[in-house]
Protein backbone atom coordinates (compact mmCIF):
# COMPACT_ATOMS: atom_id res chain seq x y z
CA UNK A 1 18.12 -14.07 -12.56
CA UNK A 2 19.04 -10.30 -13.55
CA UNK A 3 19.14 -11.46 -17.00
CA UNK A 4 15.62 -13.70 -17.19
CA UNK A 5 14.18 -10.11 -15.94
CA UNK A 6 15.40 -7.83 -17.99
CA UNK A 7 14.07 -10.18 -21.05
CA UNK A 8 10.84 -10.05 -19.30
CA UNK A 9 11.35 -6.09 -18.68
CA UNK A 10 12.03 -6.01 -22.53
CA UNK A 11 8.87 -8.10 -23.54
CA UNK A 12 6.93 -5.73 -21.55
CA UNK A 13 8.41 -2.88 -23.22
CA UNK A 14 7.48 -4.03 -26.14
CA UNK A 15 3.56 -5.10 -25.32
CA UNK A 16 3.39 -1.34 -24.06
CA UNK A 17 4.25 -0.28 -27.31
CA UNK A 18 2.04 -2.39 -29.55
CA UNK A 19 -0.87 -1.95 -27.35
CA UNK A 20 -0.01 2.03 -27.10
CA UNK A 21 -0.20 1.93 -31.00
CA UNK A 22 -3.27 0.23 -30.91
CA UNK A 23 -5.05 3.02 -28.87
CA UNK A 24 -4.03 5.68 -31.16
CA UNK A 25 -5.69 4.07 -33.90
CA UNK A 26 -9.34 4.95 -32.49
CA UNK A 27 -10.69 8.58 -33.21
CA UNK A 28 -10.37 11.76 -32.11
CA UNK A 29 -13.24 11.86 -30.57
CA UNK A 30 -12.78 8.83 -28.27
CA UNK A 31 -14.68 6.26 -30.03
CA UNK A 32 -13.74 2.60 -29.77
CA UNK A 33 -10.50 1.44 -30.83
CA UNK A 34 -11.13 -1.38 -33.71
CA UNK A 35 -7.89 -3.05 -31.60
CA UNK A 36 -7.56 -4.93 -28.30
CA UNK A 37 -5.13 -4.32 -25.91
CA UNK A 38 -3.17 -6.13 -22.96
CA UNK A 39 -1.59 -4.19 -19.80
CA UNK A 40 0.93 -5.72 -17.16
CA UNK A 41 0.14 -4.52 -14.20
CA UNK A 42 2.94 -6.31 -11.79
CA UNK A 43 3.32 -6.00 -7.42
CA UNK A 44 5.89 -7.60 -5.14
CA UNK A 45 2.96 -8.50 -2.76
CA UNK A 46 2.22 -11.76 -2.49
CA UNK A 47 -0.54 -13.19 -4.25
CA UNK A 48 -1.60 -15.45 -1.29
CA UNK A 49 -3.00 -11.87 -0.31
CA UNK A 50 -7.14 -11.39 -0.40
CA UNK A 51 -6.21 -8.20 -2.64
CA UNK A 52 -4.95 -10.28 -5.21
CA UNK A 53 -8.20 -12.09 -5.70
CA UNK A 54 -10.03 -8.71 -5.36
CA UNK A 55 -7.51 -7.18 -8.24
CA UNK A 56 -7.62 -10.22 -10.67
CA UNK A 57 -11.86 -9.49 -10.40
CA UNK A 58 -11.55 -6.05 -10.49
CA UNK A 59 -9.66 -6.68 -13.77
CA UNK A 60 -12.27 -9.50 -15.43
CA UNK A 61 -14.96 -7.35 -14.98
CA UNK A 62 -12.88 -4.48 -16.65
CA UNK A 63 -12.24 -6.85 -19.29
CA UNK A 64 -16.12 -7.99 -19.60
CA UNK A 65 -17.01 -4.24 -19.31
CA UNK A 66 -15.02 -3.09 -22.53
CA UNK A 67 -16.72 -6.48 -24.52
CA UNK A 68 -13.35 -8.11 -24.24
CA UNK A 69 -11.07 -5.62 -25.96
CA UNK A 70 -8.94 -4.62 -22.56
CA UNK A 71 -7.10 -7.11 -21.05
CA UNK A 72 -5.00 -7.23 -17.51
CA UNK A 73 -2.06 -9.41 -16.98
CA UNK A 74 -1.80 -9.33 -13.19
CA UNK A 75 1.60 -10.49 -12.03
CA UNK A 76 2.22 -10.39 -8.41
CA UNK A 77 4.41 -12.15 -5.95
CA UNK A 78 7.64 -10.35 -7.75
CA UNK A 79 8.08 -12.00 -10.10
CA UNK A 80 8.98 -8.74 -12.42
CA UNK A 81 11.21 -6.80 -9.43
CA UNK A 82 10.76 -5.60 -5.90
CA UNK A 83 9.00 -2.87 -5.03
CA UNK A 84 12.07 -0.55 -6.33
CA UNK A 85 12.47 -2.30 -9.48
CA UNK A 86 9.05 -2.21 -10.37
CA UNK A 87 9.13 1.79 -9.54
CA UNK A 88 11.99 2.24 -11.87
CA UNK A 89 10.72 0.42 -14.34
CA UNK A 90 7.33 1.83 -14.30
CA UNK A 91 8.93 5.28 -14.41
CA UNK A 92 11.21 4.24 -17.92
CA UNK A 93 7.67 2.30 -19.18
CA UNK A 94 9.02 -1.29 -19.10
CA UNK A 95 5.99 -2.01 -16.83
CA UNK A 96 2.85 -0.38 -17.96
CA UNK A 97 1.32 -0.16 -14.60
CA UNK A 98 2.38 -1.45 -10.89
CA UNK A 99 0.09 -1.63 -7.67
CA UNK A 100 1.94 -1.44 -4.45
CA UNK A 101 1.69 0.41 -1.24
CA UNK A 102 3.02 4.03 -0.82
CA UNK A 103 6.35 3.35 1.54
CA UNK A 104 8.26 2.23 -1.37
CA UNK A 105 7.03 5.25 -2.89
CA UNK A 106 9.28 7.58 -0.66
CA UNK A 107 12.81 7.84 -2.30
CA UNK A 108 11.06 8.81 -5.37
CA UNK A 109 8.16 11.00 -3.74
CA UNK A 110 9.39 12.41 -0.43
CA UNK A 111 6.32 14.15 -0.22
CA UNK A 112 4.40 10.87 0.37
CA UNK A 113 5.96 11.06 3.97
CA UNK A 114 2.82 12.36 4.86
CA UNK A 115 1.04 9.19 4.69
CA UNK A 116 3.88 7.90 7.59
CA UNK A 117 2.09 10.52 10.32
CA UNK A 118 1.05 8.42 12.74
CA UNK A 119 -1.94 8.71 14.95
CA UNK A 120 -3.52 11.81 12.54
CA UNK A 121 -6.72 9.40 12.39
CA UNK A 122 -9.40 7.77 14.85
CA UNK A 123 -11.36 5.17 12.52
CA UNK A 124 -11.11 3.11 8.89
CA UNK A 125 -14.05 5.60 7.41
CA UNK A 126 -11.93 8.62 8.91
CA UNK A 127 -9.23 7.47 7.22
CA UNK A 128 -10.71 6.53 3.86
CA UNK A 129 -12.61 9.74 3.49
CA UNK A 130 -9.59 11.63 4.30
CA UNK A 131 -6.69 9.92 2.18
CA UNK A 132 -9.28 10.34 -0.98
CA UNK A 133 -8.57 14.15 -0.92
CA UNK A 134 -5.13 13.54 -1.40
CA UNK A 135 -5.56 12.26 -4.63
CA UNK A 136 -5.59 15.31 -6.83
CA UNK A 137 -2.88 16.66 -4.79
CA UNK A 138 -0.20 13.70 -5.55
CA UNK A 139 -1.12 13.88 -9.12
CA UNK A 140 0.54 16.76 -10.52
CA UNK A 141 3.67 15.60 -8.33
CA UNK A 142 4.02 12.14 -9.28
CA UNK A 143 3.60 13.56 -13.00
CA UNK A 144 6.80 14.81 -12.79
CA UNK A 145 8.07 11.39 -12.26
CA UNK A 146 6.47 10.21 -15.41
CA UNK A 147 3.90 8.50 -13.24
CA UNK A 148 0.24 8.50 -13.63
CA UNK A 149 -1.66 7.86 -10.29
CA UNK A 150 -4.44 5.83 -11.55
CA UNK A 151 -5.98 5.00 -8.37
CA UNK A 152 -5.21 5.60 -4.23
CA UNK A 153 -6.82 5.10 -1.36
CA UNK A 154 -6.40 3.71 2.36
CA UNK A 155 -6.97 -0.23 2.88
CA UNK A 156 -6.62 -0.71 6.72
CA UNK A 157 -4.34 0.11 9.53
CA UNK A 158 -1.04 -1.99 10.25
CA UNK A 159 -2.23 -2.58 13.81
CA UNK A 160 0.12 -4.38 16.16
CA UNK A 161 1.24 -8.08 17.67
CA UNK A 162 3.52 -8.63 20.62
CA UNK A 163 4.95 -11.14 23.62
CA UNK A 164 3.82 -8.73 25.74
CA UNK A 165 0.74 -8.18 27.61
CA UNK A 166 -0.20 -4.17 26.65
CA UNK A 167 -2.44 -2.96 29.11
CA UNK A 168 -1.29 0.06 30.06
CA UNK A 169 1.27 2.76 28.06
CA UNK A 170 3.81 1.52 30.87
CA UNK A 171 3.93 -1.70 29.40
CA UNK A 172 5.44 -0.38 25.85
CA UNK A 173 8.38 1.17 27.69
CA UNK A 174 11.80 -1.81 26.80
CA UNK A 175 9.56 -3.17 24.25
CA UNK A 176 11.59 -4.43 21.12
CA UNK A 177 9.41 -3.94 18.21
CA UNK A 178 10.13 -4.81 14.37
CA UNK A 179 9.30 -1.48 12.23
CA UNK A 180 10.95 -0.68 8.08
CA UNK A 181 13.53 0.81 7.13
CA UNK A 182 11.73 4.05 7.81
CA UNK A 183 12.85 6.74 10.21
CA UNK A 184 9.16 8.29 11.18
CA UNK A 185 7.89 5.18 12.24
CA UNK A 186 10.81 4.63 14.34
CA UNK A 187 10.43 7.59 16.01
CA UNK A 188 7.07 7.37 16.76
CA UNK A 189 8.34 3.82 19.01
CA UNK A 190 10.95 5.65 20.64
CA UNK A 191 9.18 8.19 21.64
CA UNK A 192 6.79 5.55 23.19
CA UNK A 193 9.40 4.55 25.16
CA UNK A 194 9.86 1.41 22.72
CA UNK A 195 12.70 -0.50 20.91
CA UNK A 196 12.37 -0.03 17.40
CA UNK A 197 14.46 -2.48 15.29
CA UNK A 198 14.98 -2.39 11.50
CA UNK A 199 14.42 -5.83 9.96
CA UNK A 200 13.83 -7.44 6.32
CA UNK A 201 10.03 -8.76 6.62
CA UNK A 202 11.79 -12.01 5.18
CA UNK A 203 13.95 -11.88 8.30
CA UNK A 204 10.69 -11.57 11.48
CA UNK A 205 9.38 -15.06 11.53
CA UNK A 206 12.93 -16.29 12.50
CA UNK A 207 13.44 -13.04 15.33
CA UNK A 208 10.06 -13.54 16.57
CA UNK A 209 10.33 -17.05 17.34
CA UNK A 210 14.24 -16.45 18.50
CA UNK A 211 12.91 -13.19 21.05
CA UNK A 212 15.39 -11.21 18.71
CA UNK A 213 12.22 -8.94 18.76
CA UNK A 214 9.27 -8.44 21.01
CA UNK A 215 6.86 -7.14 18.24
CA UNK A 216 5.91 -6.50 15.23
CA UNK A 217 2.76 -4.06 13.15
CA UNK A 218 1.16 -5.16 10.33
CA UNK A 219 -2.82 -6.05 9.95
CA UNK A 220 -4.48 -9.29 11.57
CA UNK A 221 -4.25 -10.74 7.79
CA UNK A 222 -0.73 -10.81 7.59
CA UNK A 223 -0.44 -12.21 10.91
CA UNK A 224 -2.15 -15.17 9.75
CA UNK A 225 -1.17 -15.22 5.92
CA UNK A 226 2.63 -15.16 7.89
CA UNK A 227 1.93 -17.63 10.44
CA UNK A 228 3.08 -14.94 12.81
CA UNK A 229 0.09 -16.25 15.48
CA UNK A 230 2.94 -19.17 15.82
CA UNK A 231 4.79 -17.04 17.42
CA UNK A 232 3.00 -13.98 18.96
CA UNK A 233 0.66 -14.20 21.88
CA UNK A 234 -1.12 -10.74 21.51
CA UNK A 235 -2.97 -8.16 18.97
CA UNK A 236 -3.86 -4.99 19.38
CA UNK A 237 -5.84 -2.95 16.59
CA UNK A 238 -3.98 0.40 16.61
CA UNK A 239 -5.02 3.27 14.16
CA UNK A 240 -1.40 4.11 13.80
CA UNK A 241 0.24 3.60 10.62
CA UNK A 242 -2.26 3.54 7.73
CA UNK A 243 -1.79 1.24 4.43
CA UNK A 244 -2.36 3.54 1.57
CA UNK A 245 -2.40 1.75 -1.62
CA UNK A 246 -1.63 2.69 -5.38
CA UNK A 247 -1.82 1.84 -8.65
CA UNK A 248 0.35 3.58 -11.15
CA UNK A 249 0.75 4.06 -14.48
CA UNK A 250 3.51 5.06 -16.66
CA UNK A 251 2.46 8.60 -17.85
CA UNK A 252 3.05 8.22 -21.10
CA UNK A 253 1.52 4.98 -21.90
CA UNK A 254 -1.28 6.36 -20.08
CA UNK A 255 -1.67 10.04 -22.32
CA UNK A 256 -1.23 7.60 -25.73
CA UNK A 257 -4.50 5.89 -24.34
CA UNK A 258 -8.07 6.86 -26.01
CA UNK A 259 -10.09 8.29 -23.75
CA UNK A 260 -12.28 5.14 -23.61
CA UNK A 261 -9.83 3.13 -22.66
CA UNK A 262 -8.88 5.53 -19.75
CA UNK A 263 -12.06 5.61 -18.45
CA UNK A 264 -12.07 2.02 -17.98
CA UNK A 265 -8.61 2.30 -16.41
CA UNK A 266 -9.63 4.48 -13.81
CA UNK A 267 -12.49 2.67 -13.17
CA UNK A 268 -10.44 -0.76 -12.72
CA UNK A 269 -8.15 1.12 -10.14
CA UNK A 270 -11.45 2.80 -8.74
CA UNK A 271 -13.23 -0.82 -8.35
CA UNK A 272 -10.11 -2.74 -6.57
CA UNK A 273 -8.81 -0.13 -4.10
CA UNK A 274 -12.94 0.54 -3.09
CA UNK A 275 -13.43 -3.01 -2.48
CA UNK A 276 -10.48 -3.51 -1.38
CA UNK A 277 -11.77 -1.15 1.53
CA UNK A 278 -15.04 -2.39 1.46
CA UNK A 279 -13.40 -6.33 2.00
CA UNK A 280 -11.45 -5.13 4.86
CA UNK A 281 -13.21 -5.58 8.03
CA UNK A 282 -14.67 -9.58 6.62
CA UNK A 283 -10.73 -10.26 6.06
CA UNK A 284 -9.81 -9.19 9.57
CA UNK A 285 -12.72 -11.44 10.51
CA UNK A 286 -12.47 -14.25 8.78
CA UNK A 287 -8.43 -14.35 9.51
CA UNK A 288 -9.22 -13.73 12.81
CA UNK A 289 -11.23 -16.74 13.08
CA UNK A 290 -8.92 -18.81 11.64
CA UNK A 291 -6.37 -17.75 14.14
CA UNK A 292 -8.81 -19.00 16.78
CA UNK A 293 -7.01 -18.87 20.62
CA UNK A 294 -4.11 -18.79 19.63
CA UNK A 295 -3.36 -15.18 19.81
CA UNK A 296 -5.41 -12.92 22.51
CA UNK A 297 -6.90 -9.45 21.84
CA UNK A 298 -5.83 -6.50 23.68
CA UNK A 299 -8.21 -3.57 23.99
CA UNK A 300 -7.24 -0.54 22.20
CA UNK A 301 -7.65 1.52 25.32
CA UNK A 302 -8.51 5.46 25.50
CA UNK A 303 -4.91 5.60 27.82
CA UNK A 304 -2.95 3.84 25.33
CA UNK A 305 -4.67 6.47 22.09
CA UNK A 306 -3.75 9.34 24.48
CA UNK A 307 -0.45 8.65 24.56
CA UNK A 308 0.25 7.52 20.93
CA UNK A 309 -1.09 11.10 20.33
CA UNK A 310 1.57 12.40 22.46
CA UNK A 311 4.20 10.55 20.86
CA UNK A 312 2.72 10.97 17.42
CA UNK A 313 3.01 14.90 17.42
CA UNK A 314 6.55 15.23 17.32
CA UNK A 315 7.31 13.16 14.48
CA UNK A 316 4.51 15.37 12.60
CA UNK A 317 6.85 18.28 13.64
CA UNK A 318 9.83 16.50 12.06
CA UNK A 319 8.10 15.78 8.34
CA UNK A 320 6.84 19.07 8.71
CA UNK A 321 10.06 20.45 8.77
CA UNK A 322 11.40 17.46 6.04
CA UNK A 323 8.18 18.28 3.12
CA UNK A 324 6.96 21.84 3.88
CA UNK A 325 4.44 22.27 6.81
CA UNK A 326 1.51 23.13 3.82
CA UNK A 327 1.20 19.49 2.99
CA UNK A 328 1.09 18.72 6.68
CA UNK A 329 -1.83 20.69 7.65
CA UNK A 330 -4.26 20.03 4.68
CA UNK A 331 -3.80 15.90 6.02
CA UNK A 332 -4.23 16.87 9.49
CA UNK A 333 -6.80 18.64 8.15
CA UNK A 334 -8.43 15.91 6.81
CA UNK A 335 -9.20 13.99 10.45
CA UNK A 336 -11.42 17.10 11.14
């Protein structure tokens, strides 16, 4: 298997640097390159997901938009690496460009702890105004990594499904709750007087349906796309955790690019995370009609905010004092 990628890693290596070549054959001045060019832009998300639909039309009408000459080879469902492998291989330029969301992003970028405050917003449009003014911000630091942040923006909120019946902020005290590997969202649980328990996604249909775990938070969509309603009685739409999503570019590959051919790029990246946004609330929707009765919705109740405030404010304390305090305040800053 290790071998079979690393011939695909090579292939891609060597697409980047035909269709790099390419680029630089157009004019100074940015007119249109005489040659057409084909990017890989590869995720470990599975392309059962609605984004996948909304990134493979993001990229035709890219492709119609530039007359044909730029091309997008969407590869999802990891079929080129996990979310590490895809990072690392973004960063050497194996893979030209990756989408992905921004926790994987954090052993390479501590700084994009910030995203893993919890509670700092109230609503989606909160949140999607906010997370834009990050952009500029991340650039300049992700440069450093030899990545180019093409696009970012928030998609939704993990929200939360559970055997038990949350009415109160009583009712989360015992409660054994899946989170990731991740140490801020863990504390965030235990300071709500829940269980948190470190599990492989892989792993939660099985400890669901065994009681090895109580809970788990991701979106309605994933519930369903997971079959996780088999299994879970409740849902509860918490604006907790947000999903911030990127799509990167190696930085090179991206500076050898005519400027009309990074124009278009950014616009791809600008189309799918917007509509992506946009697509949101009809997802929840429609997956929440296809989940029918078979899961209950629990009101998301002013008691229950209050006090994932309260246990929300230490953990901003603690990545305060992990990625400078700066950083910190400008995203609080942002729910204002």
């Amino acid at each position: 298997m290790k071998k079979a990628r690393m011939l695909i890693f090579t292939i891609c290596v060597a697409v980047t640097v035909l269709t790099v070549t390419a680029c630089s054959r157009s004019s100074s001045g940015g007119s249109p390159a005489a040659d057409t060019m084909e990017l890989t832009i590869a995720s470990a998300a599975g392309s059962a997901s609605a984004l996948y639909n909304i990134q493979v039309d993001a990229a035709n009408a890219t492709t119609e938009k530039s007359g044909g000459k730029l091309k997008f080879n969407v590869v999802w469902d990891a079929t080129l690496g996990n979310d590490g492998e895809l990072i690392e291989n973004c960063i050497a330029g194996s893979i030209p460009m990756i989408s992905l969301a921004s926790s994987p992003l954090l052993p390479y970028i501590p700084e994009i702890a910030v995203f893993d405050m919890p509670a700092v917003y109230d609503s989606k449009e909160q949140a999607y105004l906010g997370v834009s003014q990050f952009k500029n911000y991340f650039d300049e630091i992700f440069q450093k990594k030899n990545l180019k942040i093409v696009g970012m923006g928030f998609n939704q909120f993990r929200g939360l499904s559970s055997n038990v019946n949350l009415q109160t902020p009583a009712d989360f005290r015992g409660m054994s709750i899946r989170t990731m590997e991740n140490r801020y969202h863990m504390a965030f649980w235990t300071n709500l007087g829940s269980r948190p328990t470190p599990l492989a996604f892989s792993e939660l249909y099985l400890a669901l349906q065994q009681g090895l775990v109580q809970a788990q938070d991701n979106p309605l969509p994933a519930v369903y796309a997971s079959k996780f309603h088999e299994v879970q009685r409740y849902f509860m739409p918490v604006t907790v955790f947000p999903f911030i999503n990127f799509v990167l570019m190696n930085l090179d590959a991206y500076n050898a690019l005519s400027a009309e051919y990074k124009v278009l790029i950014d616009e791809f990246a600008e189309t799918y995370l917007r509509v992506s946004y946009e697509q949101s609330d009809q997802i929840e929707e429609d997956a929440a009609e296809a989940i029918g009765d078979a899961i209950t919705m629990l009101p998301y109740t002013g008691e229950i905010i209050v006090a994932m405030k309260a246990a929300a404010e230490p953990v901003w304390a603690q990545i305060a004092q992990s990625i400078g305090s700066n950083v910190v305040d400008a995203y609080l800053n942002t729910a204002k």
